[in-house]
N, C-alpha and C. Protein backbone atom coordinates (compact mmCIF):
# COMPACT_ATOMS: atom_id res chain seq x y z
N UNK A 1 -23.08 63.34 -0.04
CA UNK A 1 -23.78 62.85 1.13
C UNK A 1 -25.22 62.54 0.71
N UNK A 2 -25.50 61.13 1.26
CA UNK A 2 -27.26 60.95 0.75
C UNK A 2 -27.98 60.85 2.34
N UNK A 3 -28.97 60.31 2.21
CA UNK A 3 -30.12 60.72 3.48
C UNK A 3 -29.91 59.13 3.26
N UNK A 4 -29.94 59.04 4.61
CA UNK A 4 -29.61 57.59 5.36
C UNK A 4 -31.22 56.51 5.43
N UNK A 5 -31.05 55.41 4.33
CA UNK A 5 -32.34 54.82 4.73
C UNK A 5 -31.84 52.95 4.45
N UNK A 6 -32.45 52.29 5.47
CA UNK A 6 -32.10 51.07 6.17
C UNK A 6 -32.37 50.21 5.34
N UNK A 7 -31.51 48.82 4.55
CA UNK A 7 -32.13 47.95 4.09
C UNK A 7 -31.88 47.14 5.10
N UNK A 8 -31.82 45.85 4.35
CA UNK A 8 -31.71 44.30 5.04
C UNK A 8 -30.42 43.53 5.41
N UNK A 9 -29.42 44.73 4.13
CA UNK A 9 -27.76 44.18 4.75
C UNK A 9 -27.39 45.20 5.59
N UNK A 10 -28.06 45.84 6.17
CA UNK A 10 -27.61 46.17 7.45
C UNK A 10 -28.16 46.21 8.16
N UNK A 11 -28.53 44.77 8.83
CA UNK A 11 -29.18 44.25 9.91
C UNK A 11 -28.53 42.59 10.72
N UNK A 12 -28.14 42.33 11.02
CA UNK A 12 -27.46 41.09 11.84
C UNK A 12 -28.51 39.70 11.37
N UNK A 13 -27.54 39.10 10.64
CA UNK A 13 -28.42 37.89 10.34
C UNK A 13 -29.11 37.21 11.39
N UNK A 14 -28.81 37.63 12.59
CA UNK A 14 -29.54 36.57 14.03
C UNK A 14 -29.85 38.25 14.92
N UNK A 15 -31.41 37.78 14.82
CA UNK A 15 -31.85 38.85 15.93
C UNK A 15 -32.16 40.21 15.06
N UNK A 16 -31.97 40.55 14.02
CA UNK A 16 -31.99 41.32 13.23
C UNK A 16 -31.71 43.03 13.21
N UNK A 17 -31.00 43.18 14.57
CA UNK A 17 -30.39 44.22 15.13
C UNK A 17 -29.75 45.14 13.96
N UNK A 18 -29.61 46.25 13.72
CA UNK A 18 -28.79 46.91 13.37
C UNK A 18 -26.94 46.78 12.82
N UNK A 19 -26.59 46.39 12.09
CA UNK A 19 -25.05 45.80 12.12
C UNK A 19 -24.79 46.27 10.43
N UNK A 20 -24.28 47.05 10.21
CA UNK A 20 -24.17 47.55 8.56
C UNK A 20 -22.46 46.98 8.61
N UNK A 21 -21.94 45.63 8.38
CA UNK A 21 -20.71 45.32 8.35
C UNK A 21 -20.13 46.25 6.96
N UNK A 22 -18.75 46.52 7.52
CA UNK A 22 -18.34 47.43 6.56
C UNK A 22 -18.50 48.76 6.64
N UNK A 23 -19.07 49.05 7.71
CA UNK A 23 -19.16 50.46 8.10
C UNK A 23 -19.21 51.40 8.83
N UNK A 24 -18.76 52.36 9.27
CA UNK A 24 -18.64 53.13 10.83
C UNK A 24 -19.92 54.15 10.71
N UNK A 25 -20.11 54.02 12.29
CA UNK A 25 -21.44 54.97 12.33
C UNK A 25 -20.54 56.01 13.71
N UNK A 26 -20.63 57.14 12.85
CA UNK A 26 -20.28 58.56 14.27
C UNK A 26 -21.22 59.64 14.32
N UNK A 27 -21.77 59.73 14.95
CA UNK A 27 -22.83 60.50 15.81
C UNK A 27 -22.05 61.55 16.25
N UNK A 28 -22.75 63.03 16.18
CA UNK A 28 -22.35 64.63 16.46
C UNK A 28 -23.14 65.32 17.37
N UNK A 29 -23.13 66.00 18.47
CA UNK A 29 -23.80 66.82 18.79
C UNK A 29 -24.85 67.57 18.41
N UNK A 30 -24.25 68.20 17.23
CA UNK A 30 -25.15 68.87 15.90
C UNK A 30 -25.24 68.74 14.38
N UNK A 31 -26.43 69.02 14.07
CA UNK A 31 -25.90 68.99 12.80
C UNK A 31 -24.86 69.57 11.89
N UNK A 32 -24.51 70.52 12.43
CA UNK A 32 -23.41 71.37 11.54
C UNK A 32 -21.78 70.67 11.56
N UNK A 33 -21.95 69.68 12.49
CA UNK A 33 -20.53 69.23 12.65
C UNK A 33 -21.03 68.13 11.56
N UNK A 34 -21.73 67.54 12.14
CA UNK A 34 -21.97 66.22 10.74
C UNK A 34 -22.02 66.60 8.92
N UNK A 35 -22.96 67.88 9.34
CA UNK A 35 -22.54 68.16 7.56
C UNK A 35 -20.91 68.56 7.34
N UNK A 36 -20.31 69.41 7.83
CA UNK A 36 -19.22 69.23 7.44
C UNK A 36 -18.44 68.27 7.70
N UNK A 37 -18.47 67.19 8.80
CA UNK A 37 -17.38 66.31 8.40
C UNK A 37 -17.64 65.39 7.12
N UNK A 38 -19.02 65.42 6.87
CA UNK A 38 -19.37 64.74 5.39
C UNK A 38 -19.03 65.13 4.46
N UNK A 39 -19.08 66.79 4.48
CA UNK A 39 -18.11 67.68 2.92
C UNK A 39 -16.99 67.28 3.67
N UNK A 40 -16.49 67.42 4.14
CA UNK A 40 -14.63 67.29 4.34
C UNK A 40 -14.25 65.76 3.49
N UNK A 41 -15.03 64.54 4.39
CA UNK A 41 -15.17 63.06 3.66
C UNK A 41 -14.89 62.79 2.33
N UNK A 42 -15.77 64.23 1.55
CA UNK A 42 -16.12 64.06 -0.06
C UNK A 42 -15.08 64.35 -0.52
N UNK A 43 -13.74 65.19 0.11
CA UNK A 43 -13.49 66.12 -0.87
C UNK A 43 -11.39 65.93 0.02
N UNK A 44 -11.49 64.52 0.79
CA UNK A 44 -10.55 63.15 1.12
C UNK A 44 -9.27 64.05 0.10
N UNK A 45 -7.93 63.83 0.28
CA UNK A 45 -7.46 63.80 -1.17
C UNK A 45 -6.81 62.29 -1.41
N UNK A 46 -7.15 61.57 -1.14
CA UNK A 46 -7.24 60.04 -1.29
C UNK A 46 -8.17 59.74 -2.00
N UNK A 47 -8.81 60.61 -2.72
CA UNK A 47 -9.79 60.16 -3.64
C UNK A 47 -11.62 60.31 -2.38
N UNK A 48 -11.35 60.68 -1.72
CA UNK A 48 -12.78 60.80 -1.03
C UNK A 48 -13.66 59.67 -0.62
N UNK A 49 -14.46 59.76 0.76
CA UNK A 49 -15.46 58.77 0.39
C UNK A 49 -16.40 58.87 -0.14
N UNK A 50 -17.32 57.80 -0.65
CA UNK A 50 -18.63 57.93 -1.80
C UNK A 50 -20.08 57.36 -0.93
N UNK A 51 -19.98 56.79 -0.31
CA UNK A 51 -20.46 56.39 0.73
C UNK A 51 -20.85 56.81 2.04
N UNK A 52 -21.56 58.24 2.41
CA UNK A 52 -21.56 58.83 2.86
C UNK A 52 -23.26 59.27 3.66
N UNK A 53 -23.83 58.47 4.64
CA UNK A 53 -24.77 58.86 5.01
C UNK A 53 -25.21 59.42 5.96
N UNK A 54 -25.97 60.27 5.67
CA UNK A 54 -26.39 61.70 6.50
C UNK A 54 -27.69 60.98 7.61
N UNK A 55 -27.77 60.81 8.81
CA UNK A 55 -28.95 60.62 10.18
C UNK A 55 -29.37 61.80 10.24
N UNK A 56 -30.38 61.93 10.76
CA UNK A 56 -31.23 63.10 11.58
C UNK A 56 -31.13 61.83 12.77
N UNK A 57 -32.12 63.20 13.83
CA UNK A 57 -32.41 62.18 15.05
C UNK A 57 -33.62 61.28 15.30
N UNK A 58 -34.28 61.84 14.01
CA UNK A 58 -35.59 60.84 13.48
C UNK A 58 -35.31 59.60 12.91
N UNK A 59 -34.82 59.87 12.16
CA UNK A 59 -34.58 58.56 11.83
C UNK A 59 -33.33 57.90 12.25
N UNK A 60 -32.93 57.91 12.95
CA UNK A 60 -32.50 57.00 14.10
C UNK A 60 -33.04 56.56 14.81
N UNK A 61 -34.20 57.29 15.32
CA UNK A 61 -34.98 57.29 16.29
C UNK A 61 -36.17 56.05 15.45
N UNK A 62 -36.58 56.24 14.28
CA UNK A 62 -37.33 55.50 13.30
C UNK A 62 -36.94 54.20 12.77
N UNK A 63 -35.58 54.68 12.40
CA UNK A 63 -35.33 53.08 11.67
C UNK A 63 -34.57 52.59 12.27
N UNK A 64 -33.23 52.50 13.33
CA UNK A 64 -32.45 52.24 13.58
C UNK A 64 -32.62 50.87 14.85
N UNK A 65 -32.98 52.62 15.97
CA UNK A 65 -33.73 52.08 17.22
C UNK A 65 -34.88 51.07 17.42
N UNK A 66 -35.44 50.84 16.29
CA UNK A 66 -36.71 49.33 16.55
C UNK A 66 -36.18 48.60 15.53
N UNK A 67 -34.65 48.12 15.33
CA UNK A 67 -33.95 46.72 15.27
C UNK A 67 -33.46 46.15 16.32
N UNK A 68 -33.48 46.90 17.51
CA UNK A 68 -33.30 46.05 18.57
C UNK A 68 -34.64 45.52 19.14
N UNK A 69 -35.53 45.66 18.72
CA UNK A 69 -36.69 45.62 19.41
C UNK A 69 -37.17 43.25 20.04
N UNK A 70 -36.61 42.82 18.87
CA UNK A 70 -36.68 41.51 18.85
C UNK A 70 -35.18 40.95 19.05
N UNK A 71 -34.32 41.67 18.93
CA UNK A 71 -32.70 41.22 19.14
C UNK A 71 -32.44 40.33 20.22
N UNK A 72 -32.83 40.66 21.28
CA UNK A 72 -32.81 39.90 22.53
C UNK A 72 -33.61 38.57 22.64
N UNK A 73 -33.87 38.01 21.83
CA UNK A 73 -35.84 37.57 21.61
C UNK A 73 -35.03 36.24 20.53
N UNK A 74 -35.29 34.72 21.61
CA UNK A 74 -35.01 34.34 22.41
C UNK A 74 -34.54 34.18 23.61
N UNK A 75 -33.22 34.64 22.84
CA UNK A 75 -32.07 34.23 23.61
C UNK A 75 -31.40 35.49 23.68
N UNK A 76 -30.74 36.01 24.79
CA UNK A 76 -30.19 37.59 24.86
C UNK A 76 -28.66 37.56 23.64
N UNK A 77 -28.59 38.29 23.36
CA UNK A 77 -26.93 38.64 22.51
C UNK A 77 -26.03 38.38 22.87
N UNK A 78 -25.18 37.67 22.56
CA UNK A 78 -23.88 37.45 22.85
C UNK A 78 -23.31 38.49 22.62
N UNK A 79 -23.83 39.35 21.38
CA UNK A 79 -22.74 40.24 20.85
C UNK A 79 -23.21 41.83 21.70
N UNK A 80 -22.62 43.06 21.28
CA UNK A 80 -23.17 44.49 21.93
C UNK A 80 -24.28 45.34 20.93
N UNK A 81 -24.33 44.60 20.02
CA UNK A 81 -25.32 45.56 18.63
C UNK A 81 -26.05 45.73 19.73
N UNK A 82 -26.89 45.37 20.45
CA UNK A 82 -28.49 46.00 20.67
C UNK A 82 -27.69 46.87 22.12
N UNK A 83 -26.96 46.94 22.14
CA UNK A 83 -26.57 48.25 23.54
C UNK A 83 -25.80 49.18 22.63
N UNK A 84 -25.38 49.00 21.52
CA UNK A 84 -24.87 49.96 20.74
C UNK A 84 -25.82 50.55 20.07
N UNK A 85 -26.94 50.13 19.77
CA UNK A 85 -28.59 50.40 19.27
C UNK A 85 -28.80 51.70 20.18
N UNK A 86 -29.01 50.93 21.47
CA UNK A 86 -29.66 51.70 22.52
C UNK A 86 -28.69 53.18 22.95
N UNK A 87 -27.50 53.31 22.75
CA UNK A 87 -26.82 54.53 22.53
C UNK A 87 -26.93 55.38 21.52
N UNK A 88 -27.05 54.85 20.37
CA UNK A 88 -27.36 55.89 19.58
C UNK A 88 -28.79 56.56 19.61
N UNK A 89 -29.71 55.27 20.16
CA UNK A 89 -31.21 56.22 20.74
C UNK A 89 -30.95 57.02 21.44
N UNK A 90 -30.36 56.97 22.32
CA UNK A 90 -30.22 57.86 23.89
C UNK A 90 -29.59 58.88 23.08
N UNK A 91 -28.88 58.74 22.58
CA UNK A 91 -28.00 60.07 21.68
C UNK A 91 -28.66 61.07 20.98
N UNK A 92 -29.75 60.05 19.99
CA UNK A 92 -30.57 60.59 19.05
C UNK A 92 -32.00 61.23 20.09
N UNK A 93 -32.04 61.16 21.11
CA UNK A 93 -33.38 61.71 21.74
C UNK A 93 -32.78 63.15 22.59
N UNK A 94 -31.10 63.03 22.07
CA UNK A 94 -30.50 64.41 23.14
C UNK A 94 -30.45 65.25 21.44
N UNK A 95 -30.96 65.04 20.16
CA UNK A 95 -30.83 65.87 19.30
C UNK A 95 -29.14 65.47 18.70
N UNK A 96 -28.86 64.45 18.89
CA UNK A 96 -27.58 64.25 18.28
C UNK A 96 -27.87 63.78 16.39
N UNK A 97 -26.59 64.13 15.64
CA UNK A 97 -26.91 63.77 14.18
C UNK A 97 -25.86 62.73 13.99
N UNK A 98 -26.39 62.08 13.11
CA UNK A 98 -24.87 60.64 12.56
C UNK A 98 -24.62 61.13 11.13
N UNK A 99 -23.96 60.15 11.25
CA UNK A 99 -23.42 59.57 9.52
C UNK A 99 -22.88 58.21 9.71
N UNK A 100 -23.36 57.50 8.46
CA UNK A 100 -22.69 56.56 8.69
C UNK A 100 -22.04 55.98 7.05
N UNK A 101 -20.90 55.70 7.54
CA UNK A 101 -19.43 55.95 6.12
C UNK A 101 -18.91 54.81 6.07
N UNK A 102 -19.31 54.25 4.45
CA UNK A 102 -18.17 52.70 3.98
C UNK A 102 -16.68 53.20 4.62
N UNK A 103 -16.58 52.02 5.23
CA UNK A 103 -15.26 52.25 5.69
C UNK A 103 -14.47 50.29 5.71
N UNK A 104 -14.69 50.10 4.74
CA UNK A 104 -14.27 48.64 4.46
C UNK A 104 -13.28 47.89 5.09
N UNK A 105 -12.13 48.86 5.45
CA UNK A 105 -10.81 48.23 5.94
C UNK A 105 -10.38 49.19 7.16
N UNK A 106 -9.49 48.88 7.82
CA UNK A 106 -8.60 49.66 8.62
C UNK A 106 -7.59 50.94 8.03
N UNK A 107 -8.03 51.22 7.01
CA UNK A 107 -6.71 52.27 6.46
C UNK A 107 -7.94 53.41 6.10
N UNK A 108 -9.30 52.84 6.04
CA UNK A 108 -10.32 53.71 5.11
C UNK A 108 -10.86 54.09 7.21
N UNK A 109 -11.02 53.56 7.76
CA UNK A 109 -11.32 53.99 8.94
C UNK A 109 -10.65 55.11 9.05
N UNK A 110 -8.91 54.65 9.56
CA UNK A 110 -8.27 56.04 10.10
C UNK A 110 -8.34 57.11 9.08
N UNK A 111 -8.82 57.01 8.02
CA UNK A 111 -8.38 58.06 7.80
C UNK A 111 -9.95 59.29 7.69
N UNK A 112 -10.78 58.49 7.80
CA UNK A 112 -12.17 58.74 8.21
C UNK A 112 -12.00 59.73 9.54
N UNK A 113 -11.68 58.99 10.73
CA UNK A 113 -11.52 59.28 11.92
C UNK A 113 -10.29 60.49 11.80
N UNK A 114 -8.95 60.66 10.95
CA UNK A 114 -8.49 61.59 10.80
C UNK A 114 -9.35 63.21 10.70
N UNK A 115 -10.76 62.99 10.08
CA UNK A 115 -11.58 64.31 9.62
C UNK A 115 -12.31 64.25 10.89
N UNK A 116 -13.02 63.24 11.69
CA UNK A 116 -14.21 63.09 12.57
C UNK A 116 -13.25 63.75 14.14
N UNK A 117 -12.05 63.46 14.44
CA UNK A 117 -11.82 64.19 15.45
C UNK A 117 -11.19 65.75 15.23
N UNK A 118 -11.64 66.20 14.12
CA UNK A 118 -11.42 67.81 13.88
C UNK A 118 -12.27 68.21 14.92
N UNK A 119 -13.41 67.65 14.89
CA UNK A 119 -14.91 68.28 15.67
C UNK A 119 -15.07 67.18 16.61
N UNK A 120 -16.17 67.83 17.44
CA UNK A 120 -16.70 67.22 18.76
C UNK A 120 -17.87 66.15 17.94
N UNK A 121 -17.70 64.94 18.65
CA UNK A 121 -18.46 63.76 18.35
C UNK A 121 -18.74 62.82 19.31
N UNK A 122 -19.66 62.73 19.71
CA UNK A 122 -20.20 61.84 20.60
C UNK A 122 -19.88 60.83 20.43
N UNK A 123 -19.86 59.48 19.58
CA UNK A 123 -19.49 57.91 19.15
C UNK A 123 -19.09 57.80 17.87
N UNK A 124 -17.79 56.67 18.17
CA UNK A 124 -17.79 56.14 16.87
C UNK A 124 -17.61 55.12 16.96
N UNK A 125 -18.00 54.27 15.84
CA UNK A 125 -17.87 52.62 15.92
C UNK A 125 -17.67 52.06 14.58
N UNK A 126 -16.83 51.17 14.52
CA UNK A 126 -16.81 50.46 13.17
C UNK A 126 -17.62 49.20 13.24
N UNK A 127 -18.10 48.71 12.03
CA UNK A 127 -18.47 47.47 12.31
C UNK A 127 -18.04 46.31 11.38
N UNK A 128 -17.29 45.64 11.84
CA UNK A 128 -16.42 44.61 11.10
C UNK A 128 -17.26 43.18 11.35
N UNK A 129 -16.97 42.24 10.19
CA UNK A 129 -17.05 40.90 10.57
C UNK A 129 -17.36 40.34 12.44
N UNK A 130 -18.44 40.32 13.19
CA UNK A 130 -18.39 40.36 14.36
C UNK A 130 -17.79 40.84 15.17
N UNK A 131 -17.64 42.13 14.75
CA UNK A 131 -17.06 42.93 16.03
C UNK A 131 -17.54 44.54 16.05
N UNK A 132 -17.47 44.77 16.67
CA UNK A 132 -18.15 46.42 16.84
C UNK A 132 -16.89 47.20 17.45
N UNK A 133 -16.30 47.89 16.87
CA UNK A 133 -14.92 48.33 17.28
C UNK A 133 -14.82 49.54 17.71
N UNK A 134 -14.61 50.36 18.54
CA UNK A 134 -14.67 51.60 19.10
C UNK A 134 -13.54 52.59 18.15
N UNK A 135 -13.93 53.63 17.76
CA UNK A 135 -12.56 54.39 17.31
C UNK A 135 -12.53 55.35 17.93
């Protein structure tokens, strides 16, 4: 697990919102559920994921939450990134923790989501080629 910090491919080429294609973001109550579903992740017997990033509620609160800030700006979104933004703020200001995990395909999801509903978790979302997918 590494400490979660934002480049430029994961941001929405229009509006510059938040959108890490290729990857699910699930948000925990606490931290203790997030660190372990991240050791559980590592240690997959499918070979594990490698890709594995650890949120606080700061930096969610820091980097995440002011990519929506211009998203709307023209023209409002067609798409949900900047209300999916605005949940994980609201999440992250109740002390909630993320991770957010390469999850490239549909087979690397479920089986992601196989470890994430051991424990209580507030959201999960994949983010595919224009779509923001609920799991």
């Amino acid at each position: 697990m590494q400490a979660f910090s934002l480049d430029d491919s994961m941001l929405a080429t229009i509006g510059g919102a938040f959108y890490p294609t290729g990857y699910s973001m699930v948000m925990f109550p606490n931290e203790s559920s997030a660190v372990a579903v991240a050791d559980e992740l590592a240690t997959v017997p499918e070979g594990g994921f490698e890709e594995v990033m650890y949120l606080t509620p700061a930096a969610v609160l820091s980097q995440i939450a002011p990519t929506v800030r211009d998203a709307d700006n023209p023209l409002p979104s067609a798409g949900t990134e900047g209300a999916t933004v605005r949940a994980y703020a609201a999440l992250a200001r109740e002390g909630h923790h993320g991770l957010l995990v390469h999850t490239p395909d549909a087979s690397s999801a479920q089986l992601m989501m196989d470890v994430v509903r051991k424990y209580d978790y507030s959201i999960a979302q994949r983010y595919r080629p224009l779509v923001i997918e609920d799991l």
